[in-house]
C-alpha atoms as a PDB file:
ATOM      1  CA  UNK A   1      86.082  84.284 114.020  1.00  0.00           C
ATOM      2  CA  UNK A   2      88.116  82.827 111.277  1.00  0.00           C
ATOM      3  CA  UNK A   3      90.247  85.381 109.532  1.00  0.00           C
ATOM      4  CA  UNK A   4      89.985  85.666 105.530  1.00  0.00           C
ATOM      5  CA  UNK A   5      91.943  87.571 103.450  1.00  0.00           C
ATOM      6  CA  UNK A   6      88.539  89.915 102.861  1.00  0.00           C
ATOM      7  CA  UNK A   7      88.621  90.517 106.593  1.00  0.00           C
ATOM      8  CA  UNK A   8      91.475  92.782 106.402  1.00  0.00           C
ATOM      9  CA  UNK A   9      91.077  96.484 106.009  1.00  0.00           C
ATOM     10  CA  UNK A  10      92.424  97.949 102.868  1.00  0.00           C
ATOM     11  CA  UNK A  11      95.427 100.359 103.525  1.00  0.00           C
ATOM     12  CA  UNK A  12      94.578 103.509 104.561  1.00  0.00           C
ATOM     13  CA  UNK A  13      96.233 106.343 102.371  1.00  0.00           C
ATOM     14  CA  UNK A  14      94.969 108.265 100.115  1.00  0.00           C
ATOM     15  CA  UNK A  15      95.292 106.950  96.706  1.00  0.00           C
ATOM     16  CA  UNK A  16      98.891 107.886  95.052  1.00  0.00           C
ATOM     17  CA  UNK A  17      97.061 107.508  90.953  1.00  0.00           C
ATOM     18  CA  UNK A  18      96.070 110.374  89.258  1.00  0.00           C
ATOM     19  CA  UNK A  19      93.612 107.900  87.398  1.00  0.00           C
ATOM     20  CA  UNK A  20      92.779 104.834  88.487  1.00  0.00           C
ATOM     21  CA  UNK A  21      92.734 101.936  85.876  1.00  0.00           C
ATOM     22  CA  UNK A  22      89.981 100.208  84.876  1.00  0.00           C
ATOM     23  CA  UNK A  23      90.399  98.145  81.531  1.00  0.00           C
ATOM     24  CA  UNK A  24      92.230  94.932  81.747  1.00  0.00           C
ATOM     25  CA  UNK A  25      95.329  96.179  79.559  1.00  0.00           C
ATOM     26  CA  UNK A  26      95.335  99.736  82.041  1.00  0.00           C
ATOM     27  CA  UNK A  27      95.644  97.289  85.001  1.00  0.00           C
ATOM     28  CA  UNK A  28      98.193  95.444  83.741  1.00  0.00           C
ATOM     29  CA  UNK A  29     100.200  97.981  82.279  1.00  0.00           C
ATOM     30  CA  UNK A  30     100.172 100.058  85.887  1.00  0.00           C
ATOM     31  CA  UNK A  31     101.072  96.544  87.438  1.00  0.00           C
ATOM     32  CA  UNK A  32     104.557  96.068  84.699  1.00  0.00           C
ATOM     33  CA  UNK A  33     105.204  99.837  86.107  1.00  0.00           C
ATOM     34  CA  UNK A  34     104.688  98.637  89.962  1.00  0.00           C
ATOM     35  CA  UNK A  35     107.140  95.511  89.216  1.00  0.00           C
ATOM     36  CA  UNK A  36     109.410  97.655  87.207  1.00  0.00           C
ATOM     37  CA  UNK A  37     109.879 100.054  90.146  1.00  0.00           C
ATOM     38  CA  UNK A  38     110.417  97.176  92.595  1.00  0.00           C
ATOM     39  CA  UNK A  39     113.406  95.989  90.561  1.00  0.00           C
ATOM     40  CA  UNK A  40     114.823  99.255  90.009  1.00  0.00           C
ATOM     41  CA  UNK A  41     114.591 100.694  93.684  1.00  0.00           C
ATOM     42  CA  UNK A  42     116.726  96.958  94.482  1.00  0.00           C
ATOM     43  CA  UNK A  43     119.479  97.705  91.951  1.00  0.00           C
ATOM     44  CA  UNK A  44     120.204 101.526  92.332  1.00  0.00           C
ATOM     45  CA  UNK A  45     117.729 102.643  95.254  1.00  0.00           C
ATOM     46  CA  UNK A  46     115.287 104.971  95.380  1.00  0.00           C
ATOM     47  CA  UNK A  47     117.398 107.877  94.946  1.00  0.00           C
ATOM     48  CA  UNK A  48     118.386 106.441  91.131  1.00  0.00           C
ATOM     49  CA  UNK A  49     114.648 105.555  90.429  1.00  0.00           C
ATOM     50  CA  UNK A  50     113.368 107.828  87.800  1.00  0.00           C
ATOM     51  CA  UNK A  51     110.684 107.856  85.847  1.00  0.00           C
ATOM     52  CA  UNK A  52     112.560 107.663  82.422  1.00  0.00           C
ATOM     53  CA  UNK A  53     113.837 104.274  83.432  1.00  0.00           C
ATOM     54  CA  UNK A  54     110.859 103.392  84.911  1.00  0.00           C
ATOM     55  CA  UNK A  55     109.547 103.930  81.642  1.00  0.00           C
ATOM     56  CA  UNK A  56     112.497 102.305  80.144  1.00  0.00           C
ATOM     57  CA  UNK A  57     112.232  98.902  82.305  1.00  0.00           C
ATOM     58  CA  UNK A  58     108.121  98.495  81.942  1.00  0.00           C
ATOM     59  CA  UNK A  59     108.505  98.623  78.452  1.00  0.00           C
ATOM     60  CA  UNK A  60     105.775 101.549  78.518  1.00  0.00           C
ATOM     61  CA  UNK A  61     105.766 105.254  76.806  1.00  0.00           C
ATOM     62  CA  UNK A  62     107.046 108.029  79.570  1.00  0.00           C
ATOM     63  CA  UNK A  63     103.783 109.512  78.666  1.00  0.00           C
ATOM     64  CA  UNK A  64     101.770 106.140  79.954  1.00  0.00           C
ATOM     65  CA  UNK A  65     103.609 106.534  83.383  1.00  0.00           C
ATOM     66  CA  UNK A  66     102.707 109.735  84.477  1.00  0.00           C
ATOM     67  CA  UNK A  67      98.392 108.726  82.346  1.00  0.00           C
ATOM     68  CA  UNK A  68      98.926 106.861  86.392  1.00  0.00           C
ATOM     69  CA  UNK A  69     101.444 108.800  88.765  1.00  0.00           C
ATOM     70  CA  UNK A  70     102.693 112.567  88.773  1.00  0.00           C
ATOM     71  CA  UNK A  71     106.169 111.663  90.116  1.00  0.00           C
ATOM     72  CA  UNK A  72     108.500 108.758  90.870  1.00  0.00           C
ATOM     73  CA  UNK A  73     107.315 108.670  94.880  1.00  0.00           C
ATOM     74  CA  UNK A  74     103.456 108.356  93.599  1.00  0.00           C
ATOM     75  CA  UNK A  75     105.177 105.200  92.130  1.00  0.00           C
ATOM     76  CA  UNK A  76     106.505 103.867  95.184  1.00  0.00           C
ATOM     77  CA  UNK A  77     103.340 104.845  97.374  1.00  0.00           C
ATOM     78  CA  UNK A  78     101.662 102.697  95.484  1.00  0.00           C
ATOM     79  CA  UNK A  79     103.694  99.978  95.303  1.00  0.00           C
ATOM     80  CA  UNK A  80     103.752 100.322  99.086  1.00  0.00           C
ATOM     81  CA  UNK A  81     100.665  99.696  99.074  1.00  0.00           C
ATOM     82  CA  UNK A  82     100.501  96.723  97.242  1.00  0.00           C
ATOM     83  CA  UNK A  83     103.342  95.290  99.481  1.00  0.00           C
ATOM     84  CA  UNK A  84     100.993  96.368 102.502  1.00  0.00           C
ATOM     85  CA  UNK A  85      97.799  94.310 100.594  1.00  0.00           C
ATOM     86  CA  UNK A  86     100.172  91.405  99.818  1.00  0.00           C
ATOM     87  CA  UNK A  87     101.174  91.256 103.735  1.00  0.00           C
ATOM     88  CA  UNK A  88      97.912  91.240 105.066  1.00  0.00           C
ATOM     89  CA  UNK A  89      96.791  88.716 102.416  1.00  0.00           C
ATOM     90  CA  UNK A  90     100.177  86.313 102.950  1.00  0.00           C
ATOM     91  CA  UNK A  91      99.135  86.652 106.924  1.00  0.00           C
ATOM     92  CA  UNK A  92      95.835  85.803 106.303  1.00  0.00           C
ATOM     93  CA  UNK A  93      96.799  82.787 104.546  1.00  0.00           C
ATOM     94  CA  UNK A  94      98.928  81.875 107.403  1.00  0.00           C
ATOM     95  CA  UNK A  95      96.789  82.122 109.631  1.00  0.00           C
ATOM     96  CA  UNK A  96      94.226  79.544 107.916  1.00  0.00           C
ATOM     97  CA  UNK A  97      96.743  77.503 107.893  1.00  0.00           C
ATOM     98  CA  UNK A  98      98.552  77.782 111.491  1.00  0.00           C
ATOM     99  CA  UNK A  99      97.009  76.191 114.362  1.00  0.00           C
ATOM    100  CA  UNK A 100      97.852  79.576 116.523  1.00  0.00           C
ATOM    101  CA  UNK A 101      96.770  79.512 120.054  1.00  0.00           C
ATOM    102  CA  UNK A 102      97.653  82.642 121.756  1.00  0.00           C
ATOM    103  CA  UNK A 103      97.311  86.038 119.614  1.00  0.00           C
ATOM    104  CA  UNK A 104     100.780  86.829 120.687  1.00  0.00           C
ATOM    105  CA  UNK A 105     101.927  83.867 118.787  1.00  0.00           C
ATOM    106  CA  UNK A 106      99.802  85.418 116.082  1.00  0.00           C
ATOM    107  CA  UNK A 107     102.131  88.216 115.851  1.00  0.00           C
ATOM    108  CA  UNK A 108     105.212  85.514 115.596  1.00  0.00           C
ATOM    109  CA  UNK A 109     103.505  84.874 112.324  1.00  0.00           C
ATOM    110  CA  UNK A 110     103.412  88.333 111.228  1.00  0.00           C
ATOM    111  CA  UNK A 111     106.891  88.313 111.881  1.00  0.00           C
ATOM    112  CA  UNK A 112     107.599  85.488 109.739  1.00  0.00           C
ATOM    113  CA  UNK A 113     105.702  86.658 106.960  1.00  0.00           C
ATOM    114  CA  UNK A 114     107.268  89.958 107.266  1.00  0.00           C
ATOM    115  CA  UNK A 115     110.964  88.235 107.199  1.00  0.00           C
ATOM    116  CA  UNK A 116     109.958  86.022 104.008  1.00  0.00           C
ATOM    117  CA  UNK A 117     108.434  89.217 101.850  1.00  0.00           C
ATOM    118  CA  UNK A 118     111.902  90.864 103.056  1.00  0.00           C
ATOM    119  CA  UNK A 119     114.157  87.586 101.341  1.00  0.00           C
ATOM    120  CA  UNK A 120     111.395  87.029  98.755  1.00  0.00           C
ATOM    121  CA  UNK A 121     109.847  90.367  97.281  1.00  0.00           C
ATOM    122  CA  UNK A 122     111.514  92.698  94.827  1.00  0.00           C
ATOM    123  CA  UNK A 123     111.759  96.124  95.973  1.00  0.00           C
ATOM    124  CA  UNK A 124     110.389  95.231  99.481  1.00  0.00           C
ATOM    125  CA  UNK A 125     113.771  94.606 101.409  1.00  0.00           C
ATOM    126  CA  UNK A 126     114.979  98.014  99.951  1.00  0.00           C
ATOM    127  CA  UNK A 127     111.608 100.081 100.606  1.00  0.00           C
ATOM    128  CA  UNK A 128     110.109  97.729 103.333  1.00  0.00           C
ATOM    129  CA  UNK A 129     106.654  99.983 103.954  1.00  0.00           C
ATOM    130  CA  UNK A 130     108.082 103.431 102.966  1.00  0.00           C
ATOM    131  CA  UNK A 131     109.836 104.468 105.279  1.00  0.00           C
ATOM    132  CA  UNK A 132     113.266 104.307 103.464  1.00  0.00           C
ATOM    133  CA  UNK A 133     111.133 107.462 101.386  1.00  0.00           C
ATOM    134  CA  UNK A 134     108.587 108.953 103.594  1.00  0.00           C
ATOM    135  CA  UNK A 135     107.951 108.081 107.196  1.00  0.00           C
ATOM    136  CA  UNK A 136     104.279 109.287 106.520  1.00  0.00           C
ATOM    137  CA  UNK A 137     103.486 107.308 103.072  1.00  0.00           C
ATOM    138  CA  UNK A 138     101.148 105.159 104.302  1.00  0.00           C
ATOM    139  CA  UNK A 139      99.032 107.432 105.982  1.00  0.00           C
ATOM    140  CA  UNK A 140      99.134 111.267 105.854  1.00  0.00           C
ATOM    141  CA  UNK A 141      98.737 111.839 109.662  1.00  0.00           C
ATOM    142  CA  UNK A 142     100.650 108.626 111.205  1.00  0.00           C
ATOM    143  CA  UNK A 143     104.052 106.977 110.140  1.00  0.00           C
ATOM    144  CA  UNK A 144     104.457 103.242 108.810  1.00  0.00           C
ATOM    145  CA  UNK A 145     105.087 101.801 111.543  1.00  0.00           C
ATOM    146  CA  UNK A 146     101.713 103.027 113.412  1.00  0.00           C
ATOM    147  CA  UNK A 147      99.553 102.234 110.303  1.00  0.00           C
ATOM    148  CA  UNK A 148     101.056  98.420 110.242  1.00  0.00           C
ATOM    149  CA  UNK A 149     100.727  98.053 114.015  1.00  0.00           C
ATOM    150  CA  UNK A 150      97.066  99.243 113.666  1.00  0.00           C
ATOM    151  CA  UNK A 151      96.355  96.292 110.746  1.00  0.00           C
ATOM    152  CA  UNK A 152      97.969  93.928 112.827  1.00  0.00           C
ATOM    153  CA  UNK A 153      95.420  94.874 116.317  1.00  0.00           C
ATOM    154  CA  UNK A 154      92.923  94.484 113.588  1.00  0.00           C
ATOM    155  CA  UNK A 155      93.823  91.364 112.470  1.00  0.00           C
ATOM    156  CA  UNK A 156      94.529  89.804 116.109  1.00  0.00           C
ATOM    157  CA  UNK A 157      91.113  91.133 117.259  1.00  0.00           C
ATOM    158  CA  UNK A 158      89.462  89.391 114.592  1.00  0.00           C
ATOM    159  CA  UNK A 159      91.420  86.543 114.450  1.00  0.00           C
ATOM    160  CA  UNK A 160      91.625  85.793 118.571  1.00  0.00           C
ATOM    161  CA  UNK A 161      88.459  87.454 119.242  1.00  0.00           C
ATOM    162  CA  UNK A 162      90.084  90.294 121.780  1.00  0.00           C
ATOM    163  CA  UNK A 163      88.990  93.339 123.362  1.00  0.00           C
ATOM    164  CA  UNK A 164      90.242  96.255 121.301  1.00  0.00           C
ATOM    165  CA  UNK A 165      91.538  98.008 123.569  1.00  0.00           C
ATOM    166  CA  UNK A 166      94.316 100.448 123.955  1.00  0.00           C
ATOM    167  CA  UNK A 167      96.751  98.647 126.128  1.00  0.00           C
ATOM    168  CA  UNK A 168      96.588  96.028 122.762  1.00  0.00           C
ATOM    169  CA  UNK A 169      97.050  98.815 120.610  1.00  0.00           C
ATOM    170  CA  UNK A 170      99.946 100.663 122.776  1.00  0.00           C
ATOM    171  CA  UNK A 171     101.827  96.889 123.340  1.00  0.00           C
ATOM    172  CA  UNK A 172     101.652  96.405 119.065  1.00  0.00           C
ATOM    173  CA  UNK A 173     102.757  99.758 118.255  1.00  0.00           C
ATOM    174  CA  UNK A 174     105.762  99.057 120.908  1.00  0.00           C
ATOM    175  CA  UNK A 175     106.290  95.211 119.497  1.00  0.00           C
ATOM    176  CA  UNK A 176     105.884  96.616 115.758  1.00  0.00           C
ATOM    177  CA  UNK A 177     108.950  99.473 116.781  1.00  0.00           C
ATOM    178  CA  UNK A 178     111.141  96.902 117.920  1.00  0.00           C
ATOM    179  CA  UNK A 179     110.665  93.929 115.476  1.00  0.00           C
ATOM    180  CA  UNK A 180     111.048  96.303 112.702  1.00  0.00           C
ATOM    181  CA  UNK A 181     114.167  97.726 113.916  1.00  0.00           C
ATOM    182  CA  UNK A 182     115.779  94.452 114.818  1.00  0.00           C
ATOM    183  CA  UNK A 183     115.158  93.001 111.315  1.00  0.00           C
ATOM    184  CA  UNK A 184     116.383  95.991 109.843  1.00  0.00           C
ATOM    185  CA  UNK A 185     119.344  95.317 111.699  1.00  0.00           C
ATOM    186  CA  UNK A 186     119.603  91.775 110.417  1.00  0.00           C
ATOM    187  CA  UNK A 187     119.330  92.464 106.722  1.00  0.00           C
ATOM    188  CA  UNK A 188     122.135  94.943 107.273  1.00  0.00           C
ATOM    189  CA  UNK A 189     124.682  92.440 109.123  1.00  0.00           C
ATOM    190  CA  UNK A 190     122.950  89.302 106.001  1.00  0.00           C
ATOM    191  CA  UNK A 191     121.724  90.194 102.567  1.00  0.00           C
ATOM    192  CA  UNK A 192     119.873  87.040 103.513  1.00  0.00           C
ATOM    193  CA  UNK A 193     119.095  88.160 106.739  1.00  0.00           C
ATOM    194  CA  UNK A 194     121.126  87.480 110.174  1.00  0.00           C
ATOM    195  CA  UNK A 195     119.067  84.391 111.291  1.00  0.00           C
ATOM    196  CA  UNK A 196     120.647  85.303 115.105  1.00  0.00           C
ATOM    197  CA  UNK A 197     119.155  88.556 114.606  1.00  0.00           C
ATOM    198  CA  UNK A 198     116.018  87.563 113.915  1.00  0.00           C
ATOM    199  CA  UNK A 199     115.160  84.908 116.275  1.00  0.00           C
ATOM    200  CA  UNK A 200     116.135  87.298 118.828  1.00  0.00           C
ATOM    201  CA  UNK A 201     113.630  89.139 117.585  1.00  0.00           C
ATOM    202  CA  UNK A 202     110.992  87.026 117.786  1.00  0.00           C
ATOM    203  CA  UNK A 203     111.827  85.723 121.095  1.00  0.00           C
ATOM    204  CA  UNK A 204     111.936  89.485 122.459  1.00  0.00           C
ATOM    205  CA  UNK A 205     108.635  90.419 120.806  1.00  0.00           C
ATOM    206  CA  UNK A 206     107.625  87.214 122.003  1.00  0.00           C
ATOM    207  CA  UNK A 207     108.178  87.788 125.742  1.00  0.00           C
ATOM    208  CA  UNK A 208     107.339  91.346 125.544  1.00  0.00           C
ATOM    209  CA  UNK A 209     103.659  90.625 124.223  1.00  0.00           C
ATOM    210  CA  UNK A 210     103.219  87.481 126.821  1.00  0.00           C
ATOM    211  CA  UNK A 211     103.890  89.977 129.586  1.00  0.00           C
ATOM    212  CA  UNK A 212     101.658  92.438 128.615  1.00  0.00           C
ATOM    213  CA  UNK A 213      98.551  90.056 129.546  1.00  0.00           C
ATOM    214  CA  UNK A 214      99.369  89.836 133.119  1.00  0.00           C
ATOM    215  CA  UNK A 215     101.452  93.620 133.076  1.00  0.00           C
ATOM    216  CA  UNK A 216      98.878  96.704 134.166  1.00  0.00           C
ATOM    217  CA  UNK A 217      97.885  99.033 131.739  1.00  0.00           C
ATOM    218  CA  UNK A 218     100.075 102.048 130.074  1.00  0.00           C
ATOM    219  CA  UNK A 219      99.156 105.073 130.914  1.00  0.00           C
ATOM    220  CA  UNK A 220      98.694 106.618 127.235  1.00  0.00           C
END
């Protein structure tokens, strides 16, 4: 099965807009306040995001941002989101164009993606999926990390026609844990990113993954 970005599953959470938009100039105006945030949470953090200056840097009323959002982390949910949509979409794309024979090589792409949004994005480096505000602002009942690795099983199964099983679903949560952590780890020792860092983590996520195909199943 060839992967599209319309194969994807939309992120799972609960919608963080008190009302969602619907004319062209609401859309836009909600997206200046998403872009605005990003900038913001990269210059003073999430802690000096408020919605005043949020207000202030979109070039909207105070009124218009909370017409959208009731508070400043309804903001960055849904720009978490977005990040989350523009992932999945970026992957997708790489995948069409990546001659990818193994679905653990598949994941080496997520990885790449994932390191490019980090040098690339605004806001994404600083709030990568949320977790720098909520562990659970993806999803109410699991953290980031769980909600990604479960996009990515979807993705692979799709992609490499697999079984979907849990063993795949236990080895991505464990692979998603550990990438995440070591590229956190290199955008601390880079601004750039440690390129040491993060080839080490691709070959360790790399190695891990290939050994889970021959490795007997976790007991989960």
């Amino acid at each position: 099965m060839t992967v599209t970005a319309s194969t994807y599953p939309r992120p799972v959470a609960t919608g963080p807009l008190r009302r969602v938009p619907v004319q062209g100039r609401s859309v836009a105006r909600v997206q200046r306040m998403l872009d605005a945030c990003a900038g913001i949470v990269d210059e003073v953090g999430y802690e000096g995001l408020t919605t005043t200056l949020l207000a202030e840097r979109a070039g909207v009323a105070i009124g218009s941002v909370y017409q959208f959002f009731p508070d400043k982390r309804a903001v960055v949910q849904a720009l978490t989101q977005r990040n989350l949509e523009a992932y999945l979409g970026r992957l997708a794309d790489r995948f069409t164009a990546a001659e990818l024979t193994d679905w653990w090589e598949g994941v080496g792409a997520a990885i790449d993606v994932y390191i490019h949004m980090h040098r690339t994005i605004p806001g994404f480096r600083t709030l990568h999926f949320g977790d720098v505000v909520d562990v659970h602002l993806l999803d109410d009942e699991q953290d980031n990390n769980a909600v990604i690795a479960e996009q990515l099983a979807e993705v692979l199964v799709a992609q490499f026609d697999l079984p979907d099983t849990a063993r795949l679903r236990f080895a991505l949560a464990i692979a998603v844990e550990a990438a995440d952590a070591l590229i956190k780890l290199a955008f601390r020792r880079d601004p750039d990113g440690d390129d040491a860092v993060l080839a080490e983590a691709k070959t360790l996520v790399r190695e891990y993954l290939h050994r889970q195909v021959a490795a007997p199943a976790p007991s989960v």
